[in-house]
C-alpha atoms as a PDB file:
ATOM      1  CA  UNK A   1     -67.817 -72.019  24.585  1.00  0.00           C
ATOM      2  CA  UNK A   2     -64.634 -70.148  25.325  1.00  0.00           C
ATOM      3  CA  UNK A   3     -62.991 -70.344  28.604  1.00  0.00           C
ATOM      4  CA  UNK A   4     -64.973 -68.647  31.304  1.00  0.00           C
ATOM      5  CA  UNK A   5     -63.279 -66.234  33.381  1.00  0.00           C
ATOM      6  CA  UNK A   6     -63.061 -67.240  37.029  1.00  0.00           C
ATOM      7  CA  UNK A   7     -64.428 -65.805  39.666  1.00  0.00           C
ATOM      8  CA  UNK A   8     -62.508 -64.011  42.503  1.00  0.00           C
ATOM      9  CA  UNK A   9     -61.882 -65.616  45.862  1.00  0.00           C
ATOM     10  CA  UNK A  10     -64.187 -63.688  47.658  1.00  0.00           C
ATOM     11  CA  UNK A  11     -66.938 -64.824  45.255  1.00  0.00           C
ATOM     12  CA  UNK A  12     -65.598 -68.291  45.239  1.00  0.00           C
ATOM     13  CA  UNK A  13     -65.618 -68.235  48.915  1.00  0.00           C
ATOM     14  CA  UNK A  14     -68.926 -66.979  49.324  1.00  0.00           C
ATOM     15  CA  UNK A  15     -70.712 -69.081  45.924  1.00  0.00           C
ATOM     16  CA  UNK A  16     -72.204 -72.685  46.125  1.00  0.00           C
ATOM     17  CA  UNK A  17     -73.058 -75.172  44.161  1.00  0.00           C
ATOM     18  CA  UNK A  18     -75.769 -75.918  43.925  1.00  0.00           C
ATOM     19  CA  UNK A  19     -76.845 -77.624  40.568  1.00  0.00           C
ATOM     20  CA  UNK A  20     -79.939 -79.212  40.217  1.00  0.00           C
ATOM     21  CA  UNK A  21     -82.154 -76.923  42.499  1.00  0.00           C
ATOM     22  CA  UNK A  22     -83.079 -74.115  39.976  1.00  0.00           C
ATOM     23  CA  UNK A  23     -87.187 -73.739  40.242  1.00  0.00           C
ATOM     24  CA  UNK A  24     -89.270 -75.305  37.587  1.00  0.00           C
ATOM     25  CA  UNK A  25     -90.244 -73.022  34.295  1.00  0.00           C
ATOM     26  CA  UNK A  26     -92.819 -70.554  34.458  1.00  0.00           C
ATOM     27  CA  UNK A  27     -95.787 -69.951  32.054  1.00  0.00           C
ATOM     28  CA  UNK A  28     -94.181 -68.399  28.991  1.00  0.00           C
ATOM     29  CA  UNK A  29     -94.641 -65.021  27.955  1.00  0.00           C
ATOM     30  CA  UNK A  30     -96.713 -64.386  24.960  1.00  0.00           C
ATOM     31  CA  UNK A  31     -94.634 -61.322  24.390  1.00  0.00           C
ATOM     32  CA  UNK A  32     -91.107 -61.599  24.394  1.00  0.00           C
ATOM     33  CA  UNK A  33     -88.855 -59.489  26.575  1.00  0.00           C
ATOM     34  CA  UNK A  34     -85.761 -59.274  27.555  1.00  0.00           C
ATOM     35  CA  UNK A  35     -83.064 -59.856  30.473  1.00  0.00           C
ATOM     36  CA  UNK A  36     -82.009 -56.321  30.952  1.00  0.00           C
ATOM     37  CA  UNK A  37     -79.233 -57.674  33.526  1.00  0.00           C
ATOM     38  CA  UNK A  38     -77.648 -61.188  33.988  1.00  0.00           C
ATOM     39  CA  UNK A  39     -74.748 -62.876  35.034  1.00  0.00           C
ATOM     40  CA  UNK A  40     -74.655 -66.165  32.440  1.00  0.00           C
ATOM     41  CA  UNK A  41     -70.795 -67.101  33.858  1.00  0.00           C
ATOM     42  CA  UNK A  42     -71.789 -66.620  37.651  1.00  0.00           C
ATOM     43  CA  UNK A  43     -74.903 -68.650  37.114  1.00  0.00           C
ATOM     44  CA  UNK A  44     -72.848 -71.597  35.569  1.00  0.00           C
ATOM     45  CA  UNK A  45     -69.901 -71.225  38.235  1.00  0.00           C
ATOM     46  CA  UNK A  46     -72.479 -70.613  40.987  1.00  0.00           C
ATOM     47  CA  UNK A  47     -75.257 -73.066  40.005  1.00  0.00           C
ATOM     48  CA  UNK A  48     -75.138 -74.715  37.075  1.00  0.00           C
ATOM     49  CA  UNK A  49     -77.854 -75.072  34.816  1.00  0.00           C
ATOM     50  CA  UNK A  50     -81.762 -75.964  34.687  1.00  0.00           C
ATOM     51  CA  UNK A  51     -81.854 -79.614  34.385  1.00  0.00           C
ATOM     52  CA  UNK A  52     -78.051 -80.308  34.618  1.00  0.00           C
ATOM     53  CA  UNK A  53     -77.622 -81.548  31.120  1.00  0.00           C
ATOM     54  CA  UNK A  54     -74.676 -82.613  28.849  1.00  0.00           C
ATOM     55  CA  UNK A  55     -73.952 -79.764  26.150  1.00  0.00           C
ATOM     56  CA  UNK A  56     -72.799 -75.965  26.793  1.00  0.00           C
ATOM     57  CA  UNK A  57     -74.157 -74.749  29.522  1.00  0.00           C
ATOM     58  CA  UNK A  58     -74.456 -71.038  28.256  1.00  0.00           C
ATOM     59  CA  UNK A  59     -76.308 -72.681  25.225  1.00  0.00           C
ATOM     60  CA  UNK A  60     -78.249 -74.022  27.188  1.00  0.00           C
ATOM     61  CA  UNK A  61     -79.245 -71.166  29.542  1.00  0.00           C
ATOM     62  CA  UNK A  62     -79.948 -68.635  26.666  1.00  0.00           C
ATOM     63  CA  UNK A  63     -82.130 -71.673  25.173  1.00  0.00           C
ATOM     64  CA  UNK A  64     -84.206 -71.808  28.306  1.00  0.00           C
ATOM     65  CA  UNK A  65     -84.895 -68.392  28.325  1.00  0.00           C
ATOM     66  CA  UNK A  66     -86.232 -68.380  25.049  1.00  0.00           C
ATOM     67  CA  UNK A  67     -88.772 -71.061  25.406  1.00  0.00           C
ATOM     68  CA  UNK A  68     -90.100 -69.021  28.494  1.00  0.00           C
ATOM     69  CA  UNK A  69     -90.251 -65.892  26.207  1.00  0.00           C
ATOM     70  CA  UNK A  70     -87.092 -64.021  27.027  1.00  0.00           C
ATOM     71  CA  UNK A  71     -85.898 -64.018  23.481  1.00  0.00           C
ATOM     72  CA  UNK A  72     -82.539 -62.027  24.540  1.00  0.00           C
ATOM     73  CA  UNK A  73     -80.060 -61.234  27.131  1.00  0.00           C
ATOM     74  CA  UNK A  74     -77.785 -58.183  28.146  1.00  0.00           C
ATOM     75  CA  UNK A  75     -74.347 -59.898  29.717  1.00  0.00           C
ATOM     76  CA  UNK A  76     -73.029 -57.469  32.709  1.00  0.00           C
ATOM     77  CA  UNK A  77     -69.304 -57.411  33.097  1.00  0.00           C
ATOM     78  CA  UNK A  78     -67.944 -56.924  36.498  1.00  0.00           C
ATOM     79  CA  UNK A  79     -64.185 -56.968  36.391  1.00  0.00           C
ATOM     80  CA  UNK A  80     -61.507 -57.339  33.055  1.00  0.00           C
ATOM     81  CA  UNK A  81     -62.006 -60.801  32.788  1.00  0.00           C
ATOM     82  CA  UNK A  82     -65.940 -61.155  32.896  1.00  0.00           C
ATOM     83  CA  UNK A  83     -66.461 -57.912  30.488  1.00  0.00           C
ATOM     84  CA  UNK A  84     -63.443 -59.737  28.039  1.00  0.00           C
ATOM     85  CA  UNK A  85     -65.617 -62.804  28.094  1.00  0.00           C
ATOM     86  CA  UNK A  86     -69.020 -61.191  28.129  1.00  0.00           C
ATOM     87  CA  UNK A  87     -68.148 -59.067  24.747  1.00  0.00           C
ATOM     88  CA  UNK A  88     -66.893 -61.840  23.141  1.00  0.00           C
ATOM     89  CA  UNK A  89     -70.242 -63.811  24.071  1.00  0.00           C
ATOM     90  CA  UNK A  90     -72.206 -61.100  22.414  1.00  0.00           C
ATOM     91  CA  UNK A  91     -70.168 -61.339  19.323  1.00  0.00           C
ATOM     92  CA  UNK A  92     -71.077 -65.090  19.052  1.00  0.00           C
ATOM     93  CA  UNK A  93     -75.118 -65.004  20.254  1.00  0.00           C
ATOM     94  CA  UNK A  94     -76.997 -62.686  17.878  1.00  0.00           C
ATOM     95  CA  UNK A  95     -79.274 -62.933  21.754  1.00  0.00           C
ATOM     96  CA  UNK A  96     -76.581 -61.514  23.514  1.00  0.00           C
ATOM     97  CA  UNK A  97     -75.115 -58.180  24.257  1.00  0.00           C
ATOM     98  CA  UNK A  98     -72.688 -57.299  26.411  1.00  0.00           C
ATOM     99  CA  UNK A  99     -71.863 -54.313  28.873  1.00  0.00           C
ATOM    100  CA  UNK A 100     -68.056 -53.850  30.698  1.00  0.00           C
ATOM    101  CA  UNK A 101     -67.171 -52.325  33.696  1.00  0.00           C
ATOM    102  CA  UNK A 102     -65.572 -52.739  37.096  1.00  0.00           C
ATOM    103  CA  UNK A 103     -67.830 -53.545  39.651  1.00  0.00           C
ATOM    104  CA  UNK A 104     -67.651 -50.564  42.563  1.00  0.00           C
ATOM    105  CA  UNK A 105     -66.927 -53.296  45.345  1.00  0.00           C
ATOM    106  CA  UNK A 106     -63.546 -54.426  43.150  1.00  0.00           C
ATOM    107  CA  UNK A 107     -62.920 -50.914  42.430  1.00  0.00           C
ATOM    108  CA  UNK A 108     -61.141 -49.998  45.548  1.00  0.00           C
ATOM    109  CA  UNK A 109     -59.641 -53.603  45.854  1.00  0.00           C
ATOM    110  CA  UNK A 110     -57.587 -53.005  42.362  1.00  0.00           C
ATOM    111  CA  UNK A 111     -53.743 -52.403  42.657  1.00  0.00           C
ATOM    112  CA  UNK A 112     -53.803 -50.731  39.403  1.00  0.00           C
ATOM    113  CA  UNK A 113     -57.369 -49.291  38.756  1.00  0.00           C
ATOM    114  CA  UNK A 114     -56.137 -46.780  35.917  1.00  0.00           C
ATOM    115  CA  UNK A 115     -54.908 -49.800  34.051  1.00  0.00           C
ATOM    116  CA  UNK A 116     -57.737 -51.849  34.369  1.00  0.00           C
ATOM    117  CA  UNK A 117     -60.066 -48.739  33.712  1.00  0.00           C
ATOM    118  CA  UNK A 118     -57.988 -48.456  30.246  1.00  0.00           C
ATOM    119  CA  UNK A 119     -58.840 -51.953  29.399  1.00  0.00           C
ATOM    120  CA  UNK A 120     -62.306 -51.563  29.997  1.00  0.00           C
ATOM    121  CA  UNK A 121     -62.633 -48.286  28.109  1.00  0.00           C
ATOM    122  CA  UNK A 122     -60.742 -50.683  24.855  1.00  0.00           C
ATOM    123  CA  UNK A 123     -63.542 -52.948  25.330  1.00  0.00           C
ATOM    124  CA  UNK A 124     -66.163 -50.074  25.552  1.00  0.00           C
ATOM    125  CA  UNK A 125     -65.141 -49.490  22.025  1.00  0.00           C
ATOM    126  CA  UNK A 126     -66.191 -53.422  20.678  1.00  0.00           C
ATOM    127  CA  UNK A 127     -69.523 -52.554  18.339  1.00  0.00           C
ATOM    128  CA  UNK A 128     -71.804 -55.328  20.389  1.00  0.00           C
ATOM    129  CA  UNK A 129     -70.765 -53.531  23.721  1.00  0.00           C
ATOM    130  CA  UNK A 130     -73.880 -51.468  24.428  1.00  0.00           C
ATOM    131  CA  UNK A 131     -73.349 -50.201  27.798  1.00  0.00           C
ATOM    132  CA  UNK A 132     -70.749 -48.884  30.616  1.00  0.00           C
ATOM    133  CA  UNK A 133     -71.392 -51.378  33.772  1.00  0.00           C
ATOM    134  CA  UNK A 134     -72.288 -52.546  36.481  1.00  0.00           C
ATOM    135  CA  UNK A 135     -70.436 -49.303  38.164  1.00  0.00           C
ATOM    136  CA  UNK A 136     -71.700 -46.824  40.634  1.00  0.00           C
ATOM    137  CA  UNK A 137     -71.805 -47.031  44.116  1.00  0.00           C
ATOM    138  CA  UNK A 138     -72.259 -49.572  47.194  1.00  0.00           C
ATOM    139  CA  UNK A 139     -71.892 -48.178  50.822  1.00  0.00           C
ATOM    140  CA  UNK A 140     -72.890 -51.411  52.250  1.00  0.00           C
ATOM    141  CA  UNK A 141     -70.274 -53.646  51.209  1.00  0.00           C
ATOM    142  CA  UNK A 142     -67.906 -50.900  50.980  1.00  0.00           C
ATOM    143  CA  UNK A 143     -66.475 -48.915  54.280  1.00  0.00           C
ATOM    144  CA  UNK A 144     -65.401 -45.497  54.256  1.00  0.00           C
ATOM    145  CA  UNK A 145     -61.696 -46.664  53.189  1.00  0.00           C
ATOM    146  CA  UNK A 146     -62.614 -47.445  50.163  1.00  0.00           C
ATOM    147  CA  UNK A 147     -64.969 -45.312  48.805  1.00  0.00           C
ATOM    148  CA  UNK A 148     -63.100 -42.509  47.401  1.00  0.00           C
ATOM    149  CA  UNK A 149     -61.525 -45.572  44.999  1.00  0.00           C
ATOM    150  CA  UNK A 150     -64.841 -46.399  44.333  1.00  0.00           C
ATOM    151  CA  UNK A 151     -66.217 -42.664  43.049  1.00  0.00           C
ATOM    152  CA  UNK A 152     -63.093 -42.286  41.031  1.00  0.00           C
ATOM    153  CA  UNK A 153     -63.823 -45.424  39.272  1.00  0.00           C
ATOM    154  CA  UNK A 154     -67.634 -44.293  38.837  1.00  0.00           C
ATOM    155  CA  UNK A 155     -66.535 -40.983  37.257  1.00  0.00           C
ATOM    156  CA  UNK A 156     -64.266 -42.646  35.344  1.00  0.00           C
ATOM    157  CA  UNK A 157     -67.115 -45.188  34.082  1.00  0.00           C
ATOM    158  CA  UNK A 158     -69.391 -42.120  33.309  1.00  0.00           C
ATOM    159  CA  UNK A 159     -66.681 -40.384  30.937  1.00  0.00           C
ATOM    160  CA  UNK A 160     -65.867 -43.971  29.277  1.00  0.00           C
ATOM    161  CA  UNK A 161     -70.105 -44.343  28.064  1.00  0.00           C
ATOM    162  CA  UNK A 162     -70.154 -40.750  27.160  1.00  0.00           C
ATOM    163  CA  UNK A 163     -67.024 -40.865  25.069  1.00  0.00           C
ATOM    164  CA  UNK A 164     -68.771 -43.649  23.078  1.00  0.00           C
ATOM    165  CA  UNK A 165     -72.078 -43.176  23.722  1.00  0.00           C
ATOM    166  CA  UNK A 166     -72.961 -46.184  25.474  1.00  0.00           C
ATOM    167  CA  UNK A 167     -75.992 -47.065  28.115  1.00  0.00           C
ATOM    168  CA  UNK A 168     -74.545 -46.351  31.681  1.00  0.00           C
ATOM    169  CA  UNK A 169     -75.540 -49.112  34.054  1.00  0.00           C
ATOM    170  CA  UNK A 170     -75.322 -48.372  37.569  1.00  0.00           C
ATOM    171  CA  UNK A 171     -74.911 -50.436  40.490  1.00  0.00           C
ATOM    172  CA  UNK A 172     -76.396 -48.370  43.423  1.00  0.00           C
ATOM    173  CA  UNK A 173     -76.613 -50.234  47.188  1.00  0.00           C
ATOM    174  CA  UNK A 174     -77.570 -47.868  50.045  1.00  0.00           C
ATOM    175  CA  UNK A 175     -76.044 -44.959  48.315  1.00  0.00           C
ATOM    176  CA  UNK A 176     -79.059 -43.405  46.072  1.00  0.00           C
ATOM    177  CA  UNK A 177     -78.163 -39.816  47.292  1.00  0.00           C
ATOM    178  CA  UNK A 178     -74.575 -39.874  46.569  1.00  0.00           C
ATOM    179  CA  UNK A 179     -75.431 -41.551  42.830  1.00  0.00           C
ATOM    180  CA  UNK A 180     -77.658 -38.424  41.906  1.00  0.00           C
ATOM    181  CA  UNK A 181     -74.576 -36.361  43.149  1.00  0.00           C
ATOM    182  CA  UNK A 182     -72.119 -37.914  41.285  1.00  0.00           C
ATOM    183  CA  UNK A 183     -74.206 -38.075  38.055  1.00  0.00           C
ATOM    184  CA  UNK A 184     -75.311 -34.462  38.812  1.00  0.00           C
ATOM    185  CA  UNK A 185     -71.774 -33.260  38.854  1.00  0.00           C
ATOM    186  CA  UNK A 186     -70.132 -35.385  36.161  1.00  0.00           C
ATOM    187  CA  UNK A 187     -73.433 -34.339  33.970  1.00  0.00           C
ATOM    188  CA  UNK A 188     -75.475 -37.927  32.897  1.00  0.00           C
ATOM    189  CA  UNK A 189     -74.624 -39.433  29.898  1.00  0.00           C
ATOM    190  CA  UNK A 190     -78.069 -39.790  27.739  1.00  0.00           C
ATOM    191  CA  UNK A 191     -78.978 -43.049  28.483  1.00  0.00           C
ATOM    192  CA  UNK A 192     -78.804 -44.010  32.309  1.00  0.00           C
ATOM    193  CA  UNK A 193     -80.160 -47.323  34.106  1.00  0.00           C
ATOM    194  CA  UNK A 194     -80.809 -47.710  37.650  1.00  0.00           C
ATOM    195  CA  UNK A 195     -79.886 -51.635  37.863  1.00  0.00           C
ATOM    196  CA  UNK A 196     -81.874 -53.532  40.600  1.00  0.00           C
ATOM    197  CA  UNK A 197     -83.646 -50.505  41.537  1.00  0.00           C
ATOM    198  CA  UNK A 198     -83.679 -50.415  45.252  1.00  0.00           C
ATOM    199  CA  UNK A 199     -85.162 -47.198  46.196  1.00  0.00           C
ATOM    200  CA  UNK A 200     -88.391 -45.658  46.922  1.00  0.00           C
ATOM    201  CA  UNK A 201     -91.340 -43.798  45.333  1.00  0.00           C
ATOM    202  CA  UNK A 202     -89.901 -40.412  46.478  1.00  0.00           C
ATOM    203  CA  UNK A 203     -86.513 -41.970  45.003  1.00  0.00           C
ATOM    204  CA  UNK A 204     -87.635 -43.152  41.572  1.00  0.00           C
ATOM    205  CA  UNK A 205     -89.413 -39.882  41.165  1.00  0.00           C
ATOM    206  CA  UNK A 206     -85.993 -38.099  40.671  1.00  0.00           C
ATOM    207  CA  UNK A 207     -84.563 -40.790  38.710  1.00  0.00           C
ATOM    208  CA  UNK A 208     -87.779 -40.937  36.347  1.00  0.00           C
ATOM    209  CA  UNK A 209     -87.600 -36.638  36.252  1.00  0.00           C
ATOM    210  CA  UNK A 210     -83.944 -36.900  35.401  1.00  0.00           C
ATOM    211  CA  UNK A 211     -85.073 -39.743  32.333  1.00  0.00           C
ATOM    212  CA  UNK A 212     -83.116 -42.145  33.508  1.00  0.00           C
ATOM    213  CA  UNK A 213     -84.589 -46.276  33.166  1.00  0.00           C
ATOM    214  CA  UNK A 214     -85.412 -48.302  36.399  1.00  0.00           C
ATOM    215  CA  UNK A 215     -85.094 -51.771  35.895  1.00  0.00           C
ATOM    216  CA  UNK A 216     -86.503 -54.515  38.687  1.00  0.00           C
ATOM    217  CA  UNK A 217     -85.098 -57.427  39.385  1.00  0.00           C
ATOM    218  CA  UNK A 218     -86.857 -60.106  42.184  1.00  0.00           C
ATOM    219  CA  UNK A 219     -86.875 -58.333  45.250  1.00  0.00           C
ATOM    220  CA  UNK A 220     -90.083 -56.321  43.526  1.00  0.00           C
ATOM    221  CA  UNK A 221     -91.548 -59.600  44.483  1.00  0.00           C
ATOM    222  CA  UNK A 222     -90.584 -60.171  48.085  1.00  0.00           C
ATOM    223  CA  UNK A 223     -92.914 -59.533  50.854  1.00  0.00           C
ATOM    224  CA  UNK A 224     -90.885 -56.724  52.246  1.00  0.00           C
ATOM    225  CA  UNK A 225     -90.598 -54.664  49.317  1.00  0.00           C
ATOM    226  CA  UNK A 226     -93.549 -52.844  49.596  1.00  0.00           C
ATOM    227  CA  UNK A 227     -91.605 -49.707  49.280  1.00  0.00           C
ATOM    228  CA  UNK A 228     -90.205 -51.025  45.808  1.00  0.00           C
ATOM    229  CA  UNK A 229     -94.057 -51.807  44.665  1.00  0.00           C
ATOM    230  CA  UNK A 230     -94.480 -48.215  45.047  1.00  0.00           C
ATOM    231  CA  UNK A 231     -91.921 -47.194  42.808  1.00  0.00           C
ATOM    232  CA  UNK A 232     -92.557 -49.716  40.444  1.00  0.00           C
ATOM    233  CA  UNK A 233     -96.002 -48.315  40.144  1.00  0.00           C
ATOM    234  CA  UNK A 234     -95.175 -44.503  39.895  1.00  0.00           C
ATOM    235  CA  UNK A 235     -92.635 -45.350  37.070  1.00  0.00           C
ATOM    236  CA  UNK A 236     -93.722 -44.769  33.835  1.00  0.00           C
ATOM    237  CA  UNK A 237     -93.653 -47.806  31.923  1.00  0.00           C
ATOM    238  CA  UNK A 238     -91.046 -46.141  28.774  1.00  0.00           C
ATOM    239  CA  UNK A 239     -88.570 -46.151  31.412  1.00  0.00           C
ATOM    240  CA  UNK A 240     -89.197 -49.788  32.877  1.00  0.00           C
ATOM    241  CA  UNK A 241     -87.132 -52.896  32.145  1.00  0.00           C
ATOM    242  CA  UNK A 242     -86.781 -55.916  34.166  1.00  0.00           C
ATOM    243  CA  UNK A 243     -83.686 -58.327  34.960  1.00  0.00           C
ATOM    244  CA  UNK A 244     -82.367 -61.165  36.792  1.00  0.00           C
ATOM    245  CA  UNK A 245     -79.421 -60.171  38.312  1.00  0.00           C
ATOM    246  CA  UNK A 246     -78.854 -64.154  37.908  1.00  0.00           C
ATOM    247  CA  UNK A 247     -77.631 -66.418  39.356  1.00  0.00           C
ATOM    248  CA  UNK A 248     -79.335 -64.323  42.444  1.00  0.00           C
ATOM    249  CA  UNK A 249     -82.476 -62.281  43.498  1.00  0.00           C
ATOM    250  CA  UNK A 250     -84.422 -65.196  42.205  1.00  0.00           C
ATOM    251  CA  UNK A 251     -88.115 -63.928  42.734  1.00  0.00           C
ATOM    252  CA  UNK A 252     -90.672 -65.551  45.146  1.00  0.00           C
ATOM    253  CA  UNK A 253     -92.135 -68.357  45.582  1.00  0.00           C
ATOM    254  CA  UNK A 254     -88.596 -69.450  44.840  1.00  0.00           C
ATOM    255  CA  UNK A 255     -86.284 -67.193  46.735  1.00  0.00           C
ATOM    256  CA  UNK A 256     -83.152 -68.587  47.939  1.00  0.00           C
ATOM    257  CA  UNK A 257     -83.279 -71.081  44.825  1.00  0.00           C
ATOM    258  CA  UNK A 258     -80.694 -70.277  41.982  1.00  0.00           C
ATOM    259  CA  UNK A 259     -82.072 -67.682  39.335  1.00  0.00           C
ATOM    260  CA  UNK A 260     -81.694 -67.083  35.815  1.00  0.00           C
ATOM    261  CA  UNK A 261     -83.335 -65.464  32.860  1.00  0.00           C
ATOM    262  CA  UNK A 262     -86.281 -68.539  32.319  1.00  0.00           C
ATOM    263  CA  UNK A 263     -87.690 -66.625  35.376  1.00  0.00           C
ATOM    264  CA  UNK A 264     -88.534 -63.396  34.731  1.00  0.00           C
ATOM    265  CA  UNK A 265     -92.449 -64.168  33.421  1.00  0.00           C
ATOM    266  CA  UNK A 266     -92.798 -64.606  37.307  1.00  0.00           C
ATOM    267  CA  UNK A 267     -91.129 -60.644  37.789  1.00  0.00           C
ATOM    268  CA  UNK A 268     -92.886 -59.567  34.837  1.00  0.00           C
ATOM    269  CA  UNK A 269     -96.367 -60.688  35.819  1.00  0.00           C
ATOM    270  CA  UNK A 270     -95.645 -59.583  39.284  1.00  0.00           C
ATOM    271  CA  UNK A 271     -95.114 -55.785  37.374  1.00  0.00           C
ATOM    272  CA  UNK A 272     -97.986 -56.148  35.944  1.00  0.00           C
ATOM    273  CA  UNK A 273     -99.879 -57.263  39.058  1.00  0.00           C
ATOM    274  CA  UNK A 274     -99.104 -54.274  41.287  1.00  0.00           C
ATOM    275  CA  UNK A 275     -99.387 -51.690  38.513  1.00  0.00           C
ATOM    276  CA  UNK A 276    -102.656 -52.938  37.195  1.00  0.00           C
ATOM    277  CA  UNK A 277    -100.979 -53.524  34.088  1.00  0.00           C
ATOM    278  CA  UNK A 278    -101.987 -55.902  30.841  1.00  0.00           C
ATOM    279  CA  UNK A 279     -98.805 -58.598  31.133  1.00  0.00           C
ATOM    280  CA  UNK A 280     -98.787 -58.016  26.875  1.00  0.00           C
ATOM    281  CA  UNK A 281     -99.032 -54.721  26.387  1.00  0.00           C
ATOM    282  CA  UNK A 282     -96.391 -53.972  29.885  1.00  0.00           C
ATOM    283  CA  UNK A 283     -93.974 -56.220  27.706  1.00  0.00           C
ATOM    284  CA  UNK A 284     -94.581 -54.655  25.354  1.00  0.00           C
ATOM    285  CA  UNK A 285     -93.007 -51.497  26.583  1.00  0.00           C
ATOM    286  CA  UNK A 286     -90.168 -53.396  28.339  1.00  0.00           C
ATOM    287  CA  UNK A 287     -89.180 -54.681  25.003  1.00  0.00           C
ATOM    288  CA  UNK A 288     -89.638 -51.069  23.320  1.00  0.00           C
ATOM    289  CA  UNK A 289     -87.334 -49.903  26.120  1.00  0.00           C
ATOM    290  CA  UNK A 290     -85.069 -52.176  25.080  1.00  0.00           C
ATOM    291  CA  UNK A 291     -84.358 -51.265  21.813  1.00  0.00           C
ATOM    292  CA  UNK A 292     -83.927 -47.562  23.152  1.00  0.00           C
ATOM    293  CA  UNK A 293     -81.395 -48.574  25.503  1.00  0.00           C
ATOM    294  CA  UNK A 294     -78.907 -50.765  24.124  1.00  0.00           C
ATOM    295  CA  UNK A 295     -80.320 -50.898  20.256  1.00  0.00           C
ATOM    296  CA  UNK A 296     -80.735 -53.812  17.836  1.00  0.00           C
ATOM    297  CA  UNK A 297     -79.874 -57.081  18.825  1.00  0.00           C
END
């Protein structure tokens, strides 16, 4: 395994360790999907991997995905360093592909965002780079100071996947109006993905009008998301994928636990669940989606 980038000192300050206390492996899925959205360096930094384990741990997470039916895995960059690392990944693990981008929280914290936005767009150009992310917007972690950094480096993102014709991922937090304005004005590039869709049924009604993909992550399972069921359930299931977001969002019973790929039968089947889905034939479509979205593996 090559040298994993490391993570900032905010993240470092705010990340534990905590190895050994990642949940125990679901039922696997008879039809395999994919992880339209993890973190494979943050969840070794952050937590390790299941089981502990001698060996490399990145082996060893994409190899516990696969035995719960997750047969591949999109890598999100979220800064230089973790898009460098995550396209070389992909060019190593026929499971892996790889997306760039600066995250919009680091956006406004760069001292030299056009530079870092070129190297980004040189990585945009690598042929097992399949999408333009995590970038968008965040209002929550983000004050007013920054944000004008932040929708500079979202436009920019939005020219970069439409210039090479790449999947644009996007990061929205508390800021769902002001994405559909941005992406309004810029004009969408033809293949758009709400990450870790957040918003409503009223919400994921424009997204799904506009054709863009809403993929879940965890929080469709927690208690309080009852709003999120709703749009999960008005979403047609051609524009549905499902993620991690690992090493966090880790879906109930085991929130608060460290998450990564091997878990999403539990987000999957909770899909399924609230839509009155078959699990086969909804993974079906995920794994369809897939292919649309980011291509072969």
């Amino acid at each position: 395994m090559s040298h994993m980038p490391s993570p900032s000192e905010s993240r470092r300050a705010k990340s534990s360790r905590r190895a050994g206390e990642f949940p125990p492996a679901p039922e696997p899925l008879a039809v395999p999907v994919f992880d339209s959205h993890t973190h494979l360096d943050l969840t070794v930094q952050e937590a390790g991997v299941p089981g502990g384990g001698a060996g490399d741990p990145i082996d060893a997470l994409i190899t516990a995905a696969a035995k719960s039916g997750v047969d591949r895995l999109v890598q999100v960059g979220v800064d230089v360093d973790s898009s460098r690392w995550g396209a070389d990944l992909a060019d190593r693990h026929d499971s892996v592909l790889a997306t760039v981008a600066l995250h919009p929280n680091d956006a406004p914290r760069l001292s030299d965002l056009d530079g870092a936005l070129r190297e980004i767009e040189a990585l945009a150009a690598r042929p097992r780079v399949r999408g333009i992310g995590e970038t968008g917007l965040d209002t929550f972690r983000t004050g007013a100071e920054g944000r004008a950094a932040q929708e500079e480096s979202f436009r920019a993102h939005i020219a970069i996947a439409k210039r090479y014709g790449k999947a644009l991922i996007i990061h929205d937090r508390d800021a769902h109006d002001d994405v559909l304005r941005v992406l309004d004005s810029e004009g969408a590039p033809d293949t758009v993905v709400l990450h870790c869709f957040s918003g409503d049924a009223e919400f994921a009604a424009e997204c799904v009008r506009r054709g863009y993909y809403l993929s879940f992550a965890g929080t469709v399972t927690f208690a309080s998301a009852g709003s999120l069921r709703e749009a999960a359930v008005i979403t047609p299931p051609e524009q549905m994928m499902v993620e991690t977001d690992a090493p966090y969002l880790t879906p109930t019973p085991h929130r608060g636990r460290p998450n990564a790929s091997y878990l999403i039968p539990l987000t999957v089947r909770a899909l399924a669940e609230v839509r009155g889905a078959d699990v086969d034939e909804l993974c079906a479509a995920i794994s369809a989606n897939g292919e649309r979205v980011f291509g072969a593996w």
